[in-house]
PDB file of N, CA and C in Angstrom:
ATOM      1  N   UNK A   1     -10.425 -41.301  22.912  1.00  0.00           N
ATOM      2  CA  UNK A   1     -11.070 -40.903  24.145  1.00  0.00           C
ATOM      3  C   UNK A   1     -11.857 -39.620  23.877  1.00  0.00           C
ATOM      4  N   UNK A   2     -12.866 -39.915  24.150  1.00  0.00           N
ATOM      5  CA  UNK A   2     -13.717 -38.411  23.833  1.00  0.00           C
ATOM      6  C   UNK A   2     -14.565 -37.588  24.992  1.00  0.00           C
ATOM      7  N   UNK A   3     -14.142 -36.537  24.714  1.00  0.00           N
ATOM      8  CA  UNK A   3     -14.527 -35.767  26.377  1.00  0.00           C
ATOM      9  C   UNK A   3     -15.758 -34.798  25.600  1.00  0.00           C
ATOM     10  N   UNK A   4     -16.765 -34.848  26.959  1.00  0.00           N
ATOM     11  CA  UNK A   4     -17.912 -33.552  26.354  1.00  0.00           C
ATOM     12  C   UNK A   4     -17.487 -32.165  26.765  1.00  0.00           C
ATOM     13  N   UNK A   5     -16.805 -31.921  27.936  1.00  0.00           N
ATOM     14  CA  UNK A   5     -16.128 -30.739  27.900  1.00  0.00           C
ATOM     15  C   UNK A   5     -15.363 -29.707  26.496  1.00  0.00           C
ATOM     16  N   UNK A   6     -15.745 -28.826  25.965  1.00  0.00           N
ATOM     17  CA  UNK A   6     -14.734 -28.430  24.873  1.00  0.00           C
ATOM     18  C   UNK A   6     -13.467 -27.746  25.701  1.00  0.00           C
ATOM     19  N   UNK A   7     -12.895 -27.549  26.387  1.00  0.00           N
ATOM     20  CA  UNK A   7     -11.754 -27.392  26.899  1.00  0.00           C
ATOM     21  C   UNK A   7     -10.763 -27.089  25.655  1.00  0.00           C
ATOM     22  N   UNK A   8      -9.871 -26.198  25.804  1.00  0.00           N
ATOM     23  CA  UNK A   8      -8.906 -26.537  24.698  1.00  0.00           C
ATOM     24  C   UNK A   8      -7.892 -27.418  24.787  1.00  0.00           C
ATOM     25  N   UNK A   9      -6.932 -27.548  24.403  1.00  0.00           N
ATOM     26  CA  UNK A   9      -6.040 -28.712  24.517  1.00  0.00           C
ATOM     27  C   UNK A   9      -4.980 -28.339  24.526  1.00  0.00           C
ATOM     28  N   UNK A  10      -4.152 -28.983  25.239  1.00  0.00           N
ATOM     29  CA  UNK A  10      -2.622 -28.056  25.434  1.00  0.00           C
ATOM     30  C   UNK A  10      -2.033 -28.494  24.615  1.00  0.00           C
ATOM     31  N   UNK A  11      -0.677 -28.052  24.410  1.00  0.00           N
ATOM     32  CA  UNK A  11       0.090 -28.102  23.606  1.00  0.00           C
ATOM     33  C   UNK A  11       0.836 -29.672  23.733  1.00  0.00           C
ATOM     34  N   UNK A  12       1.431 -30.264  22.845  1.00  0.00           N
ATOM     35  CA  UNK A  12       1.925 -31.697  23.276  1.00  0.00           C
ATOM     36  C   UNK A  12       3.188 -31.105  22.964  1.00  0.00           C
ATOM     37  N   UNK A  13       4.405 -31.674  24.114  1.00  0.00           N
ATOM     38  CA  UNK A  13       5.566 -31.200  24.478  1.00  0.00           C
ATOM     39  C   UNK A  13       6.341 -32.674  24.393  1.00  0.00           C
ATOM     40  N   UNK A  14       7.508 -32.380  23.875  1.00  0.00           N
ATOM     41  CA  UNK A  14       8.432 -33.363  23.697  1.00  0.00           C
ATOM     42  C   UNK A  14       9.779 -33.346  24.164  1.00  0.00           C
ATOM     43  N   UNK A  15      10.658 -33.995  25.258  1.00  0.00           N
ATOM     44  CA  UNK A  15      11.905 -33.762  25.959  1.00  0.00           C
ATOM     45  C   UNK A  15      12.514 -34.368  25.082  1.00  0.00           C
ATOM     46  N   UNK A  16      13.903 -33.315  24.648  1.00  0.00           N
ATOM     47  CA  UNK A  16      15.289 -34.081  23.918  1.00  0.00           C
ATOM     48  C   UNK A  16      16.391 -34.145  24.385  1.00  0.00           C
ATOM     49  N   UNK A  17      17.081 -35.611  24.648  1.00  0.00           N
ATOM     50  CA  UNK A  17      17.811 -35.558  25.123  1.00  0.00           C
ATOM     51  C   UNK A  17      19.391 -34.835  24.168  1.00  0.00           C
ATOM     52  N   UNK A  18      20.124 -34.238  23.811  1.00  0.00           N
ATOM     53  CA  UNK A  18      20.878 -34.125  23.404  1.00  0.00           C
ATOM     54  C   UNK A  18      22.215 -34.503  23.444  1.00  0.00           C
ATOM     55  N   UNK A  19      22.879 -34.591  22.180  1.00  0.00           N
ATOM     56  CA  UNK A  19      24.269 -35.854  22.339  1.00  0.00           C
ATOM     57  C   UNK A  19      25.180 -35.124  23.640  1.00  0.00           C
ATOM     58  N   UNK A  20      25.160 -33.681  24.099  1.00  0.00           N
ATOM     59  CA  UNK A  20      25.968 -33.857  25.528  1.00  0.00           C
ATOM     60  C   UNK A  20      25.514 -33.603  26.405  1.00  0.00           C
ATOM     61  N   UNK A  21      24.056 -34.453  26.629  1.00  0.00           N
ATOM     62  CA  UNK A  21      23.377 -34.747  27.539  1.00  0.00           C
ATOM     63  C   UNK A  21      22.434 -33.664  27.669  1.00  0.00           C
ATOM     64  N   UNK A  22      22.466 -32.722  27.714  1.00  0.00           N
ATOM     65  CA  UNK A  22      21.713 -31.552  27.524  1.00  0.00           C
ATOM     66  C   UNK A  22      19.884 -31.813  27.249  1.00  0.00           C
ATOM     67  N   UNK A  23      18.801 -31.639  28.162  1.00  0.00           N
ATOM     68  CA  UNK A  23      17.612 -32.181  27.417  1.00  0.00           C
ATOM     69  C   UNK A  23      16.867 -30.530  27.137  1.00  0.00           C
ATOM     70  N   UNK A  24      16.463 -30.400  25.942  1.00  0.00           N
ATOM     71  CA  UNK A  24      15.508 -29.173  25.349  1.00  0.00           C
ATOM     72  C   UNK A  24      14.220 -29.759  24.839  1.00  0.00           C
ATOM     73  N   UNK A  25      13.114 -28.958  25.770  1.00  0.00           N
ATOM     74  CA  UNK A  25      12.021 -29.211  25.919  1.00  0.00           C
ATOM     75  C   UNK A  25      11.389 -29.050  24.616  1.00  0.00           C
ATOM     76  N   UNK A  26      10.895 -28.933  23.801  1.00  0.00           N
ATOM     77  CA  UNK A  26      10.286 -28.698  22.570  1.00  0.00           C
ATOM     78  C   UNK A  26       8.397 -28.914  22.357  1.00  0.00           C
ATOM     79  N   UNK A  27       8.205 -28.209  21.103  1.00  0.00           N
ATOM     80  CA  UNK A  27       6.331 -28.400  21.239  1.00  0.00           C
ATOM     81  C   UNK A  27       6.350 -28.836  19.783  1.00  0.00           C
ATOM     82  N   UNK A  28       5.224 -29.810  20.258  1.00  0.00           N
ATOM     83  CA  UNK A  28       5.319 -30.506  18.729  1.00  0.00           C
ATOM     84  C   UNK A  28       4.424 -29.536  17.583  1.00  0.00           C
ATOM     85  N   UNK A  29       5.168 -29.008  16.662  1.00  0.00           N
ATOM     86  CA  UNK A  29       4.562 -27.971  15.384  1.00  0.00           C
ATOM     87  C   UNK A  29       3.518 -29.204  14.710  1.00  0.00           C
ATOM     88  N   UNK A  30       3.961 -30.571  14.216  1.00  0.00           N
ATOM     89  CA  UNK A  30       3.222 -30.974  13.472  1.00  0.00           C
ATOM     90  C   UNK A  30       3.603 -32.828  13.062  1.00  0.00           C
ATOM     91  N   UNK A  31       2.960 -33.602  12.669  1.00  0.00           N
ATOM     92  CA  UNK A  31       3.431 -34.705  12.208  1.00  0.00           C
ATOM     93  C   UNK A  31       3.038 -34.957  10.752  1.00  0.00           C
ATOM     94  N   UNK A  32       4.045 -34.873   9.853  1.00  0.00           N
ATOM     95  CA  UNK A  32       4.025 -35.358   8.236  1.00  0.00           C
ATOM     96  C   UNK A  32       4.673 -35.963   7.684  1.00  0.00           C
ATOM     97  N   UNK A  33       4.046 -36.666   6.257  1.00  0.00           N
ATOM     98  CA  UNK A  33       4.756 -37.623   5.304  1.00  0.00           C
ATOM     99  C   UNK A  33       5.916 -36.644   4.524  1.00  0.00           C
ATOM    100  N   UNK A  34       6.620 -37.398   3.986  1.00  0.00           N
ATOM    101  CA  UNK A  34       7.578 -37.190   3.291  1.00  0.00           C
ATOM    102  C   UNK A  34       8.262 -38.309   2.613  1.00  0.00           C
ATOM    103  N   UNK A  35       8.258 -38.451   0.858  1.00  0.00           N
ATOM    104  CA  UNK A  35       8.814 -39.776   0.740  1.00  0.00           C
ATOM    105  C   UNK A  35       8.374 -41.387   1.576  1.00  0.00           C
ATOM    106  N   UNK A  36       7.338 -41.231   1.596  1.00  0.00           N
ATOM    107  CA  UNK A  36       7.043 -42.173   2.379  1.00  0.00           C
ATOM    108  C   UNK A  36       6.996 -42.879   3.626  1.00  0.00           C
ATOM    109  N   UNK A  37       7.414 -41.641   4.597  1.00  0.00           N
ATOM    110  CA  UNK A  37       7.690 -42.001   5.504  1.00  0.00           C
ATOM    111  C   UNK A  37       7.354 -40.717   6.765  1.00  0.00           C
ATOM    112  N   UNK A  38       7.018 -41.115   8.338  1.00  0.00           N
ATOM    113  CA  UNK A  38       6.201 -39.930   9.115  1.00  0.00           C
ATOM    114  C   UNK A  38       7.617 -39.356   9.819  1.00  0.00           C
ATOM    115  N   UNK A  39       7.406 -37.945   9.693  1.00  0.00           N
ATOM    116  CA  UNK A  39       8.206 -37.232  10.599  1.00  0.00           C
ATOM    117  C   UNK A  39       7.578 -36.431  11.341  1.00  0.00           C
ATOM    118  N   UNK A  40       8.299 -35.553  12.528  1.00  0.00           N
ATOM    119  CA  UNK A  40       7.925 -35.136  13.192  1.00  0.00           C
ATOM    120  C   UNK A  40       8.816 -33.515  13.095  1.00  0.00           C
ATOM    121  N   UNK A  41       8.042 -32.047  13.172  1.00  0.00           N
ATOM    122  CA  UNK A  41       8.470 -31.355  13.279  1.00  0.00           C
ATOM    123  C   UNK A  41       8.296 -30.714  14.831  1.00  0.00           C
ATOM    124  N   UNK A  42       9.782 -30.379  15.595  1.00  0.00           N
ATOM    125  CA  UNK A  42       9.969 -29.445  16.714  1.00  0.00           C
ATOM    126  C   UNK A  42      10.509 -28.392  16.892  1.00  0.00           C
ATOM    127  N   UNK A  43       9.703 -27.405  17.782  1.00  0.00           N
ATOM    128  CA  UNK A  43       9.930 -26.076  18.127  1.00  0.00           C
ATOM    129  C   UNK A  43      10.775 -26.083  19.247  1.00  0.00           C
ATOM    130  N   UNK A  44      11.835 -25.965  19.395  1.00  0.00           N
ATOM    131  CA  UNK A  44      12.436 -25.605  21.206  1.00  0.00           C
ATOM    132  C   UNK A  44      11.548 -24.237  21.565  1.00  0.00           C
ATOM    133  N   UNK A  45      11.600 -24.909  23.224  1.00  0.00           N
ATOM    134  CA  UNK A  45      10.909 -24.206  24.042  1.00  0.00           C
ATOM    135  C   UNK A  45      11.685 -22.890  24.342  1.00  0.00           C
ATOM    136  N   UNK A  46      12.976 -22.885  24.376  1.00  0.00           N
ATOM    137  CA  UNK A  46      14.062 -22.280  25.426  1.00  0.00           C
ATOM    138  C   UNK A  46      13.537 -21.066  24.267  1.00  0.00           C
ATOM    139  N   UNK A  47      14.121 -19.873  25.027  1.00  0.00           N
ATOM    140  CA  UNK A  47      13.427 -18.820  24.208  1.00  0.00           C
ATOM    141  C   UNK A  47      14.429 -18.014  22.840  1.00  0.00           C
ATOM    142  N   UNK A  48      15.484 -18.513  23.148  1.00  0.00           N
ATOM    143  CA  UNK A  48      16.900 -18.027  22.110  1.00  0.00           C
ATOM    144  C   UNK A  48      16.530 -19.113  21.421  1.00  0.00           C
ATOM    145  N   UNK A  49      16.348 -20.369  21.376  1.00  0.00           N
ATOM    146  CA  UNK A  49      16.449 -21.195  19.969  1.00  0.00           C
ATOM    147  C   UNK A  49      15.126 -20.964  19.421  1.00  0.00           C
ATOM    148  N   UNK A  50      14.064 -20.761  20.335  1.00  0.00           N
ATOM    149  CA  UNK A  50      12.476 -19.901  19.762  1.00  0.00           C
ATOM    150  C   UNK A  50      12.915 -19.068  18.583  1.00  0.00           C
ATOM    151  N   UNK A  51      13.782 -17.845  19.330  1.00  0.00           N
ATOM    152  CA  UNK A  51      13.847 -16.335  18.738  1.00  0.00           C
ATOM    153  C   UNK A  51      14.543 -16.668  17.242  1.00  0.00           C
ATOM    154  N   UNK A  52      15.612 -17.838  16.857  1.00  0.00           N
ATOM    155  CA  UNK A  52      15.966 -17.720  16.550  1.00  0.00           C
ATOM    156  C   UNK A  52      15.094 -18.564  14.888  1.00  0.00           C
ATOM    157  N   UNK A  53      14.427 -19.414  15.655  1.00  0.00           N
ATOM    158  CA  UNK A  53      13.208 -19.375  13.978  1.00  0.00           C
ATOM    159  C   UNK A  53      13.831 -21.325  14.005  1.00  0.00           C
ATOM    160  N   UNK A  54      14.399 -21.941  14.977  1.00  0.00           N
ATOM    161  CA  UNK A  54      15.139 -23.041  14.851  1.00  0.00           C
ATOM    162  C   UNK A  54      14.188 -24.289  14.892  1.00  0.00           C
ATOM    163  N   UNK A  55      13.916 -25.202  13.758  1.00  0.00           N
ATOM    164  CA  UNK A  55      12.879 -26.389  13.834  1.00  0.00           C
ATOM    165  C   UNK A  55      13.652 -27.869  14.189  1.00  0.00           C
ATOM    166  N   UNK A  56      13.540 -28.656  14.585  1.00  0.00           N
ATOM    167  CA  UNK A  56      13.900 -29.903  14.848  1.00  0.00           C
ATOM    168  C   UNK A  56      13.109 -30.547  14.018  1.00  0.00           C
ATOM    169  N   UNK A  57      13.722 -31.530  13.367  1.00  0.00           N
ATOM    170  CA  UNK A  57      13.471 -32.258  12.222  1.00  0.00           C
ATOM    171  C   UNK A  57      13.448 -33.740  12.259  1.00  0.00           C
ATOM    172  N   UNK A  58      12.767 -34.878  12.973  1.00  0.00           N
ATOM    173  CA  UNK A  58      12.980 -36.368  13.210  1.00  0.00           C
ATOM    174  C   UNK A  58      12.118 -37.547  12.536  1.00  0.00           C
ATOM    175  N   UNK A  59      12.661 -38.943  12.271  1.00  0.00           N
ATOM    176  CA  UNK A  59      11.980 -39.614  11.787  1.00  0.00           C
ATOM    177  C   UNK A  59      10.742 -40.045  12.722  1.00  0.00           C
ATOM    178  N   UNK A  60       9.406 -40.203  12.707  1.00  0.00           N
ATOM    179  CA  UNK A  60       8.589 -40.304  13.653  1.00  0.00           C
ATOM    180  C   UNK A  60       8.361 -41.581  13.723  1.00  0.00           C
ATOM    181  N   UNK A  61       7.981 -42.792  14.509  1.00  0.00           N
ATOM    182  CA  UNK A  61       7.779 -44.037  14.842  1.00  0.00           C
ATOM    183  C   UNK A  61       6.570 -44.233  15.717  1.00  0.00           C
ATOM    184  N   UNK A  62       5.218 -44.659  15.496  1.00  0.00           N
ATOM    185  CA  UNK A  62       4.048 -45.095  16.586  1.00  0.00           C
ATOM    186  C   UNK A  62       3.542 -46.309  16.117  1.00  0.00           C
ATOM    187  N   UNK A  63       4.568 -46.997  16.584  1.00  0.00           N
ATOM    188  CA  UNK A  63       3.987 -48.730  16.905  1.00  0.00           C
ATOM    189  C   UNK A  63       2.331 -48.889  17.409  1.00  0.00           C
ATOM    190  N   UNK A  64       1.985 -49.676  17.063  1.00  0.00           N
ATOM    191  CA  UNK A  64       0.201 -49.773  17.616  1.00  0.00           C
ATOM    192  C   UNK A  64      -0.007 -50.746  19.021  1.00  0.00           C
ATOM    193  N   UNK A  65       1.599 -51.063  19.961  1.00  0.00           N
ATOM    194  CA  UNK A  65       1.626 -51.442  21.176  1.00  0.00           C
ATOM    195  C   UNK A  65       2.617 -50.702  21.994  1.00  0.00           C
ATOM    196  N   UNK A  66       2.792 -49.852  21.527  1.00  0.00           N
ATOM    197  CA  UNK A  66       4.097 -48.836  22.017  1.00  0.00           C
ATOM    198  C   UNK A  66       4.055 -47.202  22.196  1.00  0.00           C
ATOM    199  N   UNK A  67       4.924 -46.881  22.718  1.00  0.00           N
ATOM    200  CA  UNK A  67       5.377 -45.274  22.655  1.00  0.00           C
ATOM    201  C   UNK A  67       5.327 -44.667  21.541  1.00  0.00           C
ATOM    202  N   UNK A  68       5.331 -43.779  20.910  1.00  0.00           N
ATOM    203  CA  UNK A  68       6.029 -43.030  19.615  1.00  0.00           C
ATOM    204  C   UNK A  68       7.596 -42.715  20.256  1.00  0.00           C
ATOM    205  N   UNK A  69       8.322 -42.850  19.008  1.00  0.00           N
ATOM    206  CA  UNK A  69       9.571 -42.965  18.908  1.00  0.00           C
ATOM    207  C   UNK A  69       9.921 -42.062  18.160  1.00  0.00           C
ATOM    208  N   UNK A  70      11.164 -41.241  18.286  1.00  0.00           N
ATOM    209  CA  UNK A  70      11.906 -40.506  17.027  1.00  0.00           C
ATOM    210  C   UNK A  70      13.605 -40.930  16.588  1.00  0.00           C
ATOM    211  N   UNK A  71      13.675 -41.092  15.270  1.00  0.00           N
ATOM    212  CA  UNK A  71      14.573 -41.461  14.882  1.00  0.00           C
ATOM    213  C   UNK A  71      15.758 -40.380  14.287  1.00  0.00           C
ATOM    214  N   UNK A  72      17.006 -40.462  14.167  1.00  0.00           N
ATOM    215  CA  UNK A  72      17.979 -39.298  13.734  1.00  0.00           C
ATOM    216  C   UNK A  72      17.210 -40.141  11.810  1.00  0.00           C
ATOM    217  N   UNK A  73      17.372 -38.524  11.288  1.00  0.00           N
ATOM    218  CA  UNK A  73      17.266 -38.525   9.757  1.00  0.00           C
ATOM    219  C   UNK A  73      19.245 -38.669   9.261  1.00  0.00           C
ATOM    220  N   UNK A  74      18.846 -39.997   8.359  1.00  0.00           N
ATOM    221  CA  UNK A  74      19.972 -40.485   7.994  1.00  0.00           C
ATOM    222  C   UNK A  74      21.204 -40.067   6.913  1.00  0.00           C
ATOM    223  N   UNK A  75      20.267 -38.849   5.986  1.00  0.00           N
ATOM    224  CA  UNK A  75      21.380 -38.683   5.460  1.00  0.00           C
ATOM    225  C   UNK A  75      21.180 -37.482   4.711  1.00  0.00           C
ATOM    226  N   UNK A  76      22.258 -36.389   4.130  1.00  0.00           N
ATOM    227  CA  UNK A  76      21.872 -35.213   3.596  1.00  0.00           C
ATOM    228  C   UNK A  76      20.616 -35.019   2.880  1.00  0.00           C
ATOM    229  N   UNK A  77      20.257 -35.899   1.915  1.00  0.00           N
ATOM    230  CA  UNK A  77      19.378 -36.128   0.902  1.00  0.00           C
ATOM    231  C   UNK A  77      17.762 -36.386   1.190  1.00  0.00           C
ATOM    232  N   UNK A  78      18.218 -37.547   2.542  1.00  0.00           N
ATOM    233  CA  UNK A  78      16.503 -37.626   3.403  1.00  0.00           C
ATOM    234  C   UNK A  78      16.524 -36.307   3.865  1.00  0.00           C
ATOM    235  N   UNK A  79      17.383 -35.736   4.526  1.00  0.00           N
ATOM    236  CA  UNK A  79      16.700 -34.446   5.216  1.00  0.00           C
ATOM    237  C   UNK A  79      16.707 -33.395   4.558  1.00  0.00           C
ATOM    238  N   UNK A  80      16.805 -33.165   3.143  1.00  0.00           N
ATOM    239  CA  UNK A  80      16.693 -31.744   2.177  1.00  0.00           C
ATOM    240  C   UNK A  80      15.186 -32.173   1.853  1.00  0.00           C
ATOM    241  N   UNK A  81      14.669 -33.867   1.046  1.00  0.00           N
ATOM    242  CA  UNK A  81      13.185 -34.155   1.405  1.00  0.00           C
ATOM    243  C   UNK A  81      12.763 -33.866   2.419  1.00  0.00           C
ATOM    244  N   UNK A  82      13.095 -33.473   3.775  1.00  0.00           N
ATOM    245  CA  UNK A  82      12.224 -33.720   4.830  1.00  0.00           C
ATOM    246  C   UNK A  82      11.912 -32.186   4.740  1.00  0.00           C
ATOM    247  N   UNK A  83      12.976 -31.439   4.833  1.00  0.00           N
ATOM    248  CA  UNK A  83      12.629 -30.224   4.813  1.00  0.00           C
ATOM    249  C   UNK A  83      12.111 -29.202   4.094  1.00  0.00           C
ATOM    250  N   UNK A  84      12.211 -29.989   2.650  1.00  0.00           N
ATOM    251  CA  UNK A  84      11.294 -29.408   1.393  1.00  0.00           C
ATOM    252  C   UNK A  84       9.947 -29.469   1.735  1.00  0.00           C
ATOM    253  N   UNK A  85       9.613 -30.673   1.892  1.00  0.00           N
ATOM    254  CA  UNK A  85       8.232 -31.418   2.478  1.00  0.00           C
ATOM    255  C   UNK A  85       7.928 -30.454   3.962  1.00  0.00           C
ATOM    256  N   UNK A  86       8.403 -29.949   4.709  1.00  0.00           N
ATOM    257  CA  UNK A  86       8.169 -29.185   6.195  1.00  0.00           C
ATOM    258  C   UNK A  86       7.218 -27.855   5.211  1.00  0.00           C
ATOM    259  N   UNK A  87       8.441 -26.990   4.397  1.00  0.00           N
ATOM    260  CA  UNK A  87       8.422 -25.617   3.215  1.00  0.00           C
ATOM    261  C   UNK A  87       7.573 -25.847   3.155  1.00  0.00           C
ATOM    262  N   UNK A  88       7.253 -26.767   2.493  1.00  0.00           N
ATOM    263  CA  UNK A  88       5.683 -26.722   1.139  1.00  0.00           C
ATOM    264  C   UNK A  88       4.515 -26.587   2.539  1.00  0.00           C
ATOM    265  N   UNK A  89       4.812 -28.233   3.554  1.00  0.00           N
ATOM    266  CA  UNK A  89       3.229 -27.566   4.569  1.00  0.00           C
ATOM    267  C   UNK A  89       3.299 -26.327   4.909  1.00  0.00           C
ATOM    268  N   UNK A  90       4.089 -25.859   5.459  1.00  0.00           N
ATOM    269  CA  UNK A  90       3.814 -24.159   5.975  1.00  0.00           C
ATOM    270  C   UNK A  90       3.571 -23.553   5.005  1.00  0.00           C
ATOM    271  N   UNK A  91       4.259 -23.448   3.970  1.00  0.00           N
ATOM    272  CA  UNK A  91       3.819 -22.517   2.568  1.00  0.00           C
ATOM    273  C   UNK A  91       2.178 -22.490   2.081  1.00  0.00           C
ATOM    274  N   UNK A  92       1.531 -24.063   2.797  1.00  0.00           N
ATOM    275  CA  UNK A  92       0.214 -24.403   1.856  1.00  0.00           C
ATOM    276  C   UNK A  92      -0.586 -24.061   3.322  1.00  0.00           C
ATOM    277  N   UNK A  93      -0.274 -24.178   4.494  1.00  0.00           N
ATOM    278  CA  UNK A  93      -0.831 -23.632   5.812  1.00  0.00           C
ATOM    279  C   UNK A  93      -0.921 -21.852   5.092  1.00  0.00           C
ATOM    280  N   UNK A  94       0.552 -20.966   5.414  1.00  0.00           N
ATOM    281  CA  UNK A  94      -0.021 -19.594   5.033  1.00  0.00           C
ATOM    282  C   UNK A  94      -0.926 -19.669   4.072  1.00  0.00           C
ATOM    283  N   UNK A  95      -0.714 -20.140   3.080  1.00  0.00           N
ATOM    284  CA  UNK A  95      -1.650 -19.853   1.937  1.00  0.00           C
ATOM    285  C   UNK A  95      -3.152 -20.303   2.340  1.00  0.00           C
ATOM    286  N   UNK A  96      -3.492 -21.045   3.000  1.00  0.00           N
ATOM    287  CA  UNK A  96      -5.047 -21.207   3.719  1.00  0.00           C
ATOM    288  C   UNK A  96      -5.398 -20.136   3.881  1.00  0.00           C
ATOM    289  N   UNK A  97      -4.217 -19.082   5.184  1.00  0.00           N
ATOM    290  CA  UNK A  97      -4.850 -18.671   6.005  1.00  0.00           C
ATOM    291  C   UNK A  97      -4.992 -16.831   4.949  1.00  0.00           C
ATOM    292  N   UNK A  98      -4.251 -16.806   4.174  1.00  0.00           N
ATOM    293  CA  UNK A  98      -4.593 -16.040   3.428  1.00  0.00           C
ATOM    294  C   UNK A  98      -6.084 -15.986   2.717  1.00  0.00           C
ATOM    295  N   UNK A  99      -6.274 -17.025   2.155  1.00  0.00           N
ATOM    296  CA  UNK A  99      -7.383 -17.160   1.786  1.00  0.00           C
ATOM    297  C   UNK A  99      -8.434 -17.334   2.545  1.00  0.00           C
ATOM    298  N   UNK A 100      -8.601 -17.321   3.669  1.00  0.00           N
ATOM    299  CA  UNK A 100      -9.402 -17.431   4.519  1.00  0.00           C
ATOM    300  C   UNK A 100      -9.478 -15.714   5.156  1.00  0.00           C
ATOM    301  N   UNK A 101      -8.483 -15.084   5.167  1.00  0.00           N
ATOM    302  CA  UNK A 101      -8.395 -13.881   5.304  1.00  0.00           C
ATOM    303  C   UNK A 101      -9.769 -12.698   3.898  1.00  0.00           C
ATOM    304  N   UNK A 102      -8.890 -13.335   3.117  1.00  0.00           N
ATOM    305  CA  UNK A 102      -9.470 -12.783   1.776  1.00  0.00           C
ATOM    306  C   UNK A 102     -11.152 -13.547   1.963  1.00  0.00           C
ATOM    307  N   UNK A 103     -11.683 -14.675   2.185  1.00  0.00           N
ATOM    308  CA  UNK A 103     -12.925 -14.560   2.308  1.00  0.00           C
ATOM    309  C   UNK A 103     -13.866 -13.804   3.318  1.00  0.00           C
ATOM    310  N   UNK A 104     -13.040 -13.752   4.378  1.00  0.00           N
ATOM    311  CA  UNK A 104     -13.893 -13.119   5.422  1.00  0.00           C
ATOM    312  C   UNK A 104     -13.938 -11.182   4.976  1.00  0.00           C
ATOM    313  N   UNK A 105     -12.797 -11.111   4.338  1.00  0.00           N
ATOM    314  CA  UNK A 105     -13.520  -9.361   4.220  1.00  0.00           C
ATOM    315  C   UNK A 105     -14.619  -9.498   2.875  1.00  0.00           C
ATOM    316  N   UNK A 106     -14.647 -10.444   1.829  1.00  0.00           N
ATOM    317  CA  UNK A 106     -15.291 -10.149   1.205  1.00  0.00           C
ATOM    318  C   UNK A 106     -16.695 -10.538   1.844  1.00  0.00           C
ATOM    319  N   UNK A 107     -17.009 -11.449   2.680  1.00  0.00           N
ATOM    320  CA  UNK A 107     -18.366 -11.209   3.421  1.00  0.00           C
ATOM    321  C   UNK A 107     -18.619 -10.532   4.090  1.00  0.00           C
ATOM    322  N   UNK A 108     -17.510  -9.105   4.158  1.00  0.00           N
ATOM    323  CA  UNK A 108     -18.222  -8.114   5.387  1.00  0.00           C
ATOM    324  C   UNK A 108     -18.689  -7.256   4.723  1.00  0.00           C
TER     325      UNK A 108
END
């Protein structure tokens, strides 16, 4: 869908229900591969699991007649990949923005 307005775009927000029922609102940081497969990284909204630096980590699912879906990560080993794979994007995100830092003073 393409709009001519540039408007910015809000944030896409995701409700979790939690195993004692509990739902924490979350913002979606990002969607990536890992091992072959899409996950989804989340930020809680609430401001103590914010403060506290806490990511939600799920298998991601978007059928091409359906919802997107998230799945529990199954086992120690998928989720040390998942989260190596999270490391490295943020690690290779700062490192952009460093370098993007470092070009702009050298053009001033």
């Amino acid at each position: 869908m393409a709009t001519d307005n540039m408007e910015p775009q809000e944030e896409m927000t995701v409700t979790l229900t939690m195993d004692d029922g509990s739902e924490v609102e979350c913002v979606v940081l990002t969607i990536f591969e890992a091992d072959g497969r899409d996950y989804i990284a989340l930020l809680p909204m609430d401001s103590a699991q914010a403060d506290e630096g806490e990511v939600y980590l799920y298998r991601y699912f978007e059928p091409e007649d359906g919802e997107p879906t998230l799945g529990n990560i199954e086992s120690d080993e998928e989720y040390e990949i998942v989260a190596d794979a999270f490391d490295e994007l943020l690690d290779a995100q700062e490192y952009d923005e460093l370098i993007g830092e470092d070009e702009l003073e050298e053009l001033e």
